[in-house]
PDB file of N, CA and C in Angstrom:
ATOM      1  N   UNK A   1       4.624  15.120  50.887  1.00  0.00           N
ATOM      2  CA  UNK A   1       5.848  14.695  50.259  1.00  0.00           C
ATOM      3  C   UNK A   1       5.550  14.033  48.917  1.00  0.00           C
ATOM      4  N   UNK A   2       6.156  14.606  48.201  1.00  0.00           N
ATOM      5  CA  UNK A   2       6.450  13.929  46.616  1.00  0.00           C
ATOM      6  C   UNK A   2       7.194  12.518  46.323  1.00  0.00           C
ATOM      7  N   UNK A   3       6.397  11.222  45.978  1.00  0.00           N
ATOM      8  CA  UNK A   3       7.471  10.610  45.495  1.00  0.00           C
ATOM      9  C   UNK A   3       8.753  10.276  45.360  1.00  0.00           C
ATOM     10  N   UNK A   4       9.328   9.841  44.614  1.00  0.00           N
ATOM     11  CA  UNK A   4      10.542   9.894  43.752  1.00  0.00           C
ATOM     12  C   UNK A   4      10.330   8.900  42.784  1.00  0.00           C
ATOM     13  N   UNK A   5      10.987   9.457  41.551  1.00  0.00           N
ATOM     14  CA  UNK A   5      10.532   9.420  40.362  1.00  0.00           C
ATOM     15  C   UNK A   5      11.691   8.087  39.935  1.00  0.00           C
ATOM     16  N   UNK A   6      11.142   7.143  39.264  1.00  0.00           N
ATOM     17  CA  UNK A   6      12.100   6.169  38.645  1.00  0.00           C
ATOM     18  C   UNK A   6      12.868   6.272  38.187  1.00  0.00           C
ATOM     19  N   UNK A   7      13.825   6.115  37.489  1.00  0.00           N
ATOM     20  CA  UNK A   7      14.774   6.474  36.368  1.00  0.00           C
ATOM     21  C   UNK A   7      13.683   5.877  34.738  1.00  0.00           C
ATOM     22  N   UNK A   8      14.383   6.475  33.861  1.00  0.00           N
ATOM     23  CA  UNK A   8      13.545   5.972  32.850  1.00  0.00           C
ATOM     24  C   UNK A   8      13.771   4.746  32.461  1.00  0.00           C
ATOM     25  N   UNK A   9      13.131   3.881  31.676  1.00  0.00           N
ATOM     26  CA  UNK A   9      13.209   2.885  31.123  1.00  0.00           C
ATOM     27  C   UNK A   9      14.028   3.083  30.131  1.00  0.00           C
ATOM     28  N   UNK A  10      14.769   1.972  29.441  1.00  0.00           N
ATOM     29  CA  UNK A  10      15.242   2.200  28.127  1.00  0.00           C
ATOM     30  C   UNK A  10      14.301   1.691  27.003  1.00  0.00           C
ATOM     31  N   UNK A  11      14.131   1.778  25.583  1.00  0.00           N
ATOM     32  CA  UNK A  11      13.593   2.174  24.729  1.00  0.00           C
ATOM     33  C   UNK A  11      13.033   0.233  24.440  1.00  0.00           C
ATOM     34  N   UNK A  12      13.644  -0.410  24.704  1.00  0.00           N
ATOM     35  CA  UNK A  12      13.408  -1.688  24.276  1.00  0.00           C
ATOM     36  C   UNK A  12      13.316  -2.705  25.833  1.00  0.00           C
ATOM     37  N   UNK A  13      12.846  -1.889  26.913  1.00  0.00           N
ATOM     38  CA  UNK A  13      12.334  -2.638  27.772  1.00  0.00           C
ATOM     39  C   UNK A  13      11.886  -3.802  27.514  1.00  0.00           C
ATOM     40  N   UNK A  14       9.985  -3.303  26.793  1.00  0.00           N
ATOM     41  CA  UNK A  14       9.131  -3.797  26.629  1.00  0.00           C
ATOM     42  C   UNK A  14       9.128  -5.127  25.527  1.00  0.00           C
ATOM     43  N   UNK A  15      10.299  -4.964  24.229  1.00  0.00           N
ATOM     44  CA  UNK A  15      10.092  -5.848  23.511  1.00  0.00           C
ATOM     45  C   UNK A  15      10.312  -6.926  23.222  1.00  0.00           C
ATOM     46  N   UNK A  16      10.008  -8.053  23.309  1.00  0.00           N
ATOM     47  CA  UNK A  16      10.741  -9.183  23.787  1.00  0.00           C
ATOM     48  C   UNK A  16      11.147 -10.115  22.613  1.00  0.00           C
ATOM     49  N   UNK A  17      10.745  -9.644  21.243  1.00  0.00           N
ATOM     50  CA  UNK A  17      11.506 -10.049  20.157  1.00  0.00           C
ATOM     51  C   UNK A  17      11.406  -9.193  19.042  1.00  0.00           C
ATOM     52  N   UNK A  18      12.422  -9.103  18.377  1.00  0.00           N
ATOM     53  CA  UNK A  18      12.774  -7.652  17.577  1.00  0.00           C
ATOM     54  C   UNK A  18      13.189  -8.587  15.949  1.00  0.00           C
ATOM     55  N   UNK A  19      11.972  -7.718  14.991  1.00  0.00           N
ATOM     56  CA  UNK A  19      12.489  -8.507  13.799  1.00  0.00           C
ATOM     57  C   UNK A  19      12.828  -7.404  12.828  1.00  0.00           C
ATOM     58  N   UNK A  20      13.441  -7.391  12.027  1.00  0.00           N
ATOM     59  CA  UNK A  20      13.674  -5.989  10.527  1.00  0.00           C
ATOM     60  C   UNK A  20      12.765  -6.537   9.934  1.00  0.00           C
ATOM     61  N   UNK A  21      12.264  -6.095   8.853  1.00  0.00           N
ATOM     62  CA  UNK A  21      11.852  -6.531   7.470  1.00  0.00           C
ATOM     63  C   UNK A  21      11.687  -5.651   6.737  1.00  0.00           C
ATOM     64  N   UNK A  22      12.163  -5.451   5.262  1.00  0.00           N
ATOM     65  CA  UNK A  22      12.067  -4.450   4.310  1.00  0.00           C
ATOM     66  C   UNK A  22      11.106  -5.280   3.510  1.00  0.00           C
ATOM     67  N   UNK A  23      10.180  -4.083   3.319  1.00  0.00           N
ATOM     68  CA  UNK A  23       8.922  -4.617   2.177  1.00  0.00           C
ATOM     69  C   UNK A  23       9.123  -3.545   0.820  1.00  0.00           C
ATOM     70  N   UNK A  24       9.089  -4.016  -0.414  1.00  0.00           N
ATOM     71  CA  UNK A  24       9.353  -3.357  -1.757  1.00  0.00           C
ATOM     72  C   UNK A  24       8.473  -3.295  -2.273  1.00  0.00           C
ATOM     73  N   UNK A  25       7.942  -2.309  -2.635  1.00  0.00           N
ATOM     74  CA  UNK A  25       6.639  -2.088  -3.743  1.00  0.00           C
ATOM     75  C   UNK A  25       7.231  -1.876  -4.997  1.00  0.00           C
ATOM     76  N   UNK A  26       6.582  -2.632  -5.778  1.00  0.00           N
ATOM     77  CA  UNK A  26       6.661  -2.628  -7.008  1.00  0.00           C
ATOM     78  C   UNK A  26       5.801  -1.804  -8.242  1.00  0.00           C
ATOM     79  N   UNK A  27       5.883  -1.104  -8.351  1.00  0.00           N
ATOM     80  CA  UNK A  27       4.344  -0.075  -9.025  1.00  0.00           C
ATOM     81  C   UNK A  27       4.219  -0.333 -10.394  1.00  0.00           C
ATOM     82  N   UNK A  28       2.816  -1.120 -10.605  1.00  0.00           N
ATOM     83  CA  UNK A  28       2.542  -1.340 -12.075  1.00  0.00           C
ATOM     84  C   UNK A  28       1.883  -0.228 -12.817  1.00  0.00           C
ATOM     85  N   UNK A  29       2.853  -0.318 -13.656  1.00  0.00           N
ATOM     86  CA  UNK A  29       2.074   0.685 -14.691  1.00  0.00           C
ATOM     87  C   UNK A  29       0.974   0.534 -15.315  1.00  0.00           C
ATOM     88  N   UNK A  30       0.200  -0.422 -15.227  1.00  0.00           N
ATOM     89  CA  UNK A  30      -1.315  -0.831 -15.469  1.00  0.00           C
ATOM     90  C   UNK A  30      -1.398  -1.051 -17.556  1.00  0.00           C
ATOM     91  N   UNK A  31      -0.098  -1.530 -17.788  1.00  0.00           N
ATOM     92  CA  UNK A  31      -0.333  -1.735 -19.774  1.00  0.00           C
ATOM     93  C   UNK A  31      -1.122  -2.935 -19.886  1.00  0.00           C
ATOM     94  N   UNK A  32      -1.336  -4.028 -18.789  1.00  0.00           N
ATOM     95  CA  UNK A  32      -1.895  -5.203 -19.095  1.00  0.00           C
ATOM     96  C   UNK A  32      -3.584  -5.109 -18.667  1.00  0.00           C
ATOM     97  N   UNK A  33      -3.797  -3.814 -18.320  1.00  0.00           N
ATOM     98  CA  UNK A  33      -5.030  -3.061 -18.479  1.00  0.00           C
ATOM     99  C   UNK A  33      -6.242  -3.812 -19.386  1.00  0.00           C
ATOM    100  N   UNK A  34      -7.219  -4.548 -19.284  1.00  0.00           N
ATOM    101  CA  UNK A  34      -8.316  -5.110 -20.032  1.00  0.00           C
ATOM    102  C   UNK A  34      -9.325  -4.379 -19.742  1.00  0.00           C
ATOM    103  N   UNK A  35     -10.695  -4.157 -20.704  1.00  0.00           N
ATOM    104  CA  UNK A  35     -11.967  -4.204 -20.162  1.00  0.00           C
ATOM    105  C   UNK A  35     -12.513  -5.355 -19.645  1.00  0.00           C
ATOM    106  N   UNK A  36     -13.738  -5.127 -18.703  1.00  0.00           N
ATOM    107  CA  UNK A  36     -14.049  -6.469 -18.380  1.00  0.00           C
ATOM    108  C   UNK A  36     -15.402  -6.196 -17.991  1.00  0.00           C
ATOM    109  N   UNK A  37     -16.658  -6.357 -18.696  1.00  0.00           N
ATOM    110  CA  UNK A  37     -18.317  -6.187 -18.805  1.00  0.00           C
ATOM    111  C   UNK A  37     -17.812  -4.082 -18.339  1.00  0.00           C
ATOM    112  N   UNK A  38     -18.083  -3.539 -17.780  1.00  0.00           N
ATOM    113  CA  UNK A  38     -18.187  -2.206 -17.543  1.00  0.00           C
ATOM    114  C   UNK A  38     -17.363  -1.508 -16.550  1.00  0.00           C
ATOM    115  N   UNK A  39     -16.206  -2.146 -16.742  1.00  0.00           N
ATOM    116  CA  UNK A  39     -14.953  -1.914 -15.427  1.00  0.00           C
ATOM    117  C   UNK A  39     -13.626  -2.497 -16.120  1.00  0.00           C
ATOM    118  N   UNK A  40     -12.295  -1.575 -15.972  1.00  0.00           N
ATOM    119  CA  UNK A  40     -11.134  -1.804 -16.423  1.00  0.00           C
ATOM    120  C   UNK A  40     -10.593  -2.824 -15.701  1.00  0.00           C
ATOM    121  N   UNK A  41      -9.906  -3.714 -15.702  1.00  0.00           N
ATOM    122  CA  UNK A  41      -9.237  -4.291 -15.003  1.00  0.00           C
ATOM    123  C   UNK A  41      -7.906  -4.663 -15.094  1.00  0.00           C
ATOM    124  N   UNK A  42      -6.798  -4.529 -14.350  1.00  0.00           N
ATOM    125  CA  UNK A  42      -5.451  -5.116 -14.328  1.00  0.00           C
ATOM    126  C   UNK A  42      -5.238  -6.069 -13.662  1.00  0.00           C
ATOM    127  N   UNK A  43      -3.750  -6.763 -14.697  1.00  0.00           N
ATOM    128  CA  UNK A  43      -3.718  -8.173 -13.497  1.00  0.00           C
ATOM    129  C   UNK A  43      -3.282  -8.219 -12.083  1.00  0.00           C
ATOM    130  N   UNK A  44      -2.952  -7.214 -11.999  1.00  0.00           N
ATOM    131  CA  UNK A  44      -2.029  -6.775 -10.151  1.00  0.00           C
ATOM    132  C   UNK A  44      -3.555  -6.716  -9.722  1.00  0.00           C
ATOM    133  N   UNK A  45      -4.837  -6.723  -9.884  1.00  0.00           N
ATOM    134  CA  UNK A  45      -5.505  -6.859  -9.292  1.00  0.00           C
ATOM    135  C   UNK A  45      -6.026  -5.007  -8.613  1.00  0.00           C
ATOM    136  N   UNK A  46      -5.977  -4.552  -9.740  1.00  0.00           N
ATOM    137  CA  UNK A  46      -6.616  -3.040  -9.817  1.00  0.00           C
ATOM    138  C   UNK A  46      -7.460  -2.835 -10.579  1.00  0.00           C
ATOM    139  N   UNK A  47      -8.847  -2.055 -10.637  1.00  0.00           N
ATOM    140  CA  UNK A  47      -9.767  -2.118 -11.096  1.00  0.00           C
ATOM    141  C   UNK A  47     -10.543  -0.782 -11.131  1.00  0.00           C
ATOM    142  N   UNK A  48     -11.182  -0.542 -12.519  1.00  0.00           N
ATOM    143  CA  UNK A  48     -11.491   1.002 -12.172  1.00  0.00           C
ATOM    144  C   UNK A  48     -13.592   1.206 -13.005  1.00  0.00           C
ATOM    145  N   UNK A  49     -13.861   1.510 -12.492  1.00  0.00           N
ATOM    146  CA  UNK A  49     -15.209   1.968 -12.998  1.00  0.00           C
ATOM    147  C   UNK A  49     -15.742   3.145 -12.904  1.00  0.00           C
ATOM    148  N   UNK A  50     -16.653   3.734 -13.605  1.00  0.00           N
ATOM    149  CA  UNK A  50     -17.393   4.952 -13.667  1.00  0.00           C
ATOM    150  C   UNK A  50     -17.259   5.593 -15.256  1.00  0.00           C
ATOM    151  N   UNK A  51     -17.696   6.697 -15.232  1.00  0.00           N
ATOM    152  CA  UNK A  51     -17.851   7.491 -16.403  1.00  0.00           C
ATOM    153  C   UNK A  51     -16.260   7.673 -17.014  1.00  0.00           C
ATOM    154  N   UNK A  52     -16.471   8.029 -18.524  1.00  0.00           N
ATOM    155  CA  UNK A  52     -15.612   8.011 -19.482  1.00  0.00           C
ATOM    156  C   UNK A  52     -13.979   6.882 -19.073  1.00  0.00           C
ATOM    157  N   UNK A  53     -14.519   5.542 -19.015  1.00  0.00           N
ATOM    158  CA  UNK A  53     -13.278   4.498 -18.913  1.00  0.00           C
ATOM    159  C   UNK A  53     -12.531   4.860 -20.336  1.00  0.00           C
ATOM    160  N   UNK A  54     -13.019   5.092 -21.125  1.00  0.00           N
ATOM    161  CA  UNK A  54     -12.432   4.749 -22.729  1.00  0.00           C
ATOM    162  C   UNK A  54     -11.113   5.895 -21.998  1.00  0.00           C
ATOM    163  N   UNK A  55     -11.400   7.448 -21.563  1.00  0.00           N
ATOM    164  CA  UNK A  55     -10.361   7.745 -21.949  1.00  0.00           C
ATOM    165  C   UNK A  55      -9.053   7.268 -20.721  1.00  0.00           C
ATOM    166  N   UNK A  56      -9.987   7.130 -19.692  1.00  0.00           N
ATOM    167  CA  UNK A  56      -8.386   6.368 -18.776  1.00  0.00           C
ATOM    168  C   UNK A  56      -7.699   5.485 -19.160  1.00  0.00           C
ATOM    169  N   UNK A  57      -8.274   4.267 -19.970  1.00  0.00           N
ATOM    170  CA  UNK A  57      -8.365   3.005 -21.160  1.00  0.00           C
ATOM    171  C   UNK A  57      -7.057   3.907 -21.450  1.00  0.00           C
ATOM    172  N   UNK A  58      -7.571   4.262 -22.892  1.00  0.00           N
ATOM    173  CA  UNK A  58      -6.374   5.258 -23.641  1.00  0.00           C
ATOM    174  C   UNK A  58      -5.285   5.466 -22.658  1.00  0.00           C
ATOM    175  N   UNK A  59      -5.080   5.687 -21.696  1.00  0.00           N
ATOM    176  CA  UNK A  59      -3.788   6.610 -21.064  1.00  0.00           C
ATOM    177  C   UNK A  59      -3.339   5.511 -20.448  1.00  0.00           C
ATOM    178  N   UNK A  60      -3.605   4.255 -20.093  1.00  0.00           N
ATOM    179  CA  UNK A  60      -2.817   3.212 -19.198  1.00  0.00           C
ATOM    180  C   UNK A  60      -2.198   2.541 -20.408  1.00  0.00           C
ATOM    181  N   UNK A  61      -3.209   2.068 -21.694  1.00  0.00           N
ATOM    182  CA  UNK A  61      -2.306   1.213 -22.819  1.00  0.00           C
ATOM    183  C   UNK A  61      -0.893   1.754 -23.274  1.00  0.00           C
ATOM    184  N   UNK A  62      -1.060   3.273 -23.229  1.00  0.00           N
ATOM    185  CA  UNK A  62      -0.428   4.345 -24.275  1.00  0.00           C
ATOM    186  C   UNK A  62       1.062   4.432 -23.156  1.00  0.00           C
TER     187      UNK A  62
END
């Protein structure tokens, strides 16, 4: 003999506190772009190194 099968749970059994939150990204366009010893750096805290910086340089100021 087989069981019998539960009914299902509903979807929020398990959760015992339920919060929203919307998070917004903001996307910098990287113009406040510096060199800094052999690596680009922005103030959002992005940073870039390797071969030919000058011309990525060029395309974030521009």
């Amino acid at each position: 003999m087989s069981e019998p099968k539960l009914p299902p749970l509903p979807t929020d059994a398990f959760d015992g506190d339920k919060q929203n939150t919307e998070i917004k990204f903001q996307r910098c366009k990287h113009k406040n772009a510096t060199f800094t010893g052999s690596e680009i750096r922005c103030s959002c805290g992005a940073a870039w190194t390797g071969p030919d910086l000058h011309k990525l340089y060029k395309l974030l100021i521009s």
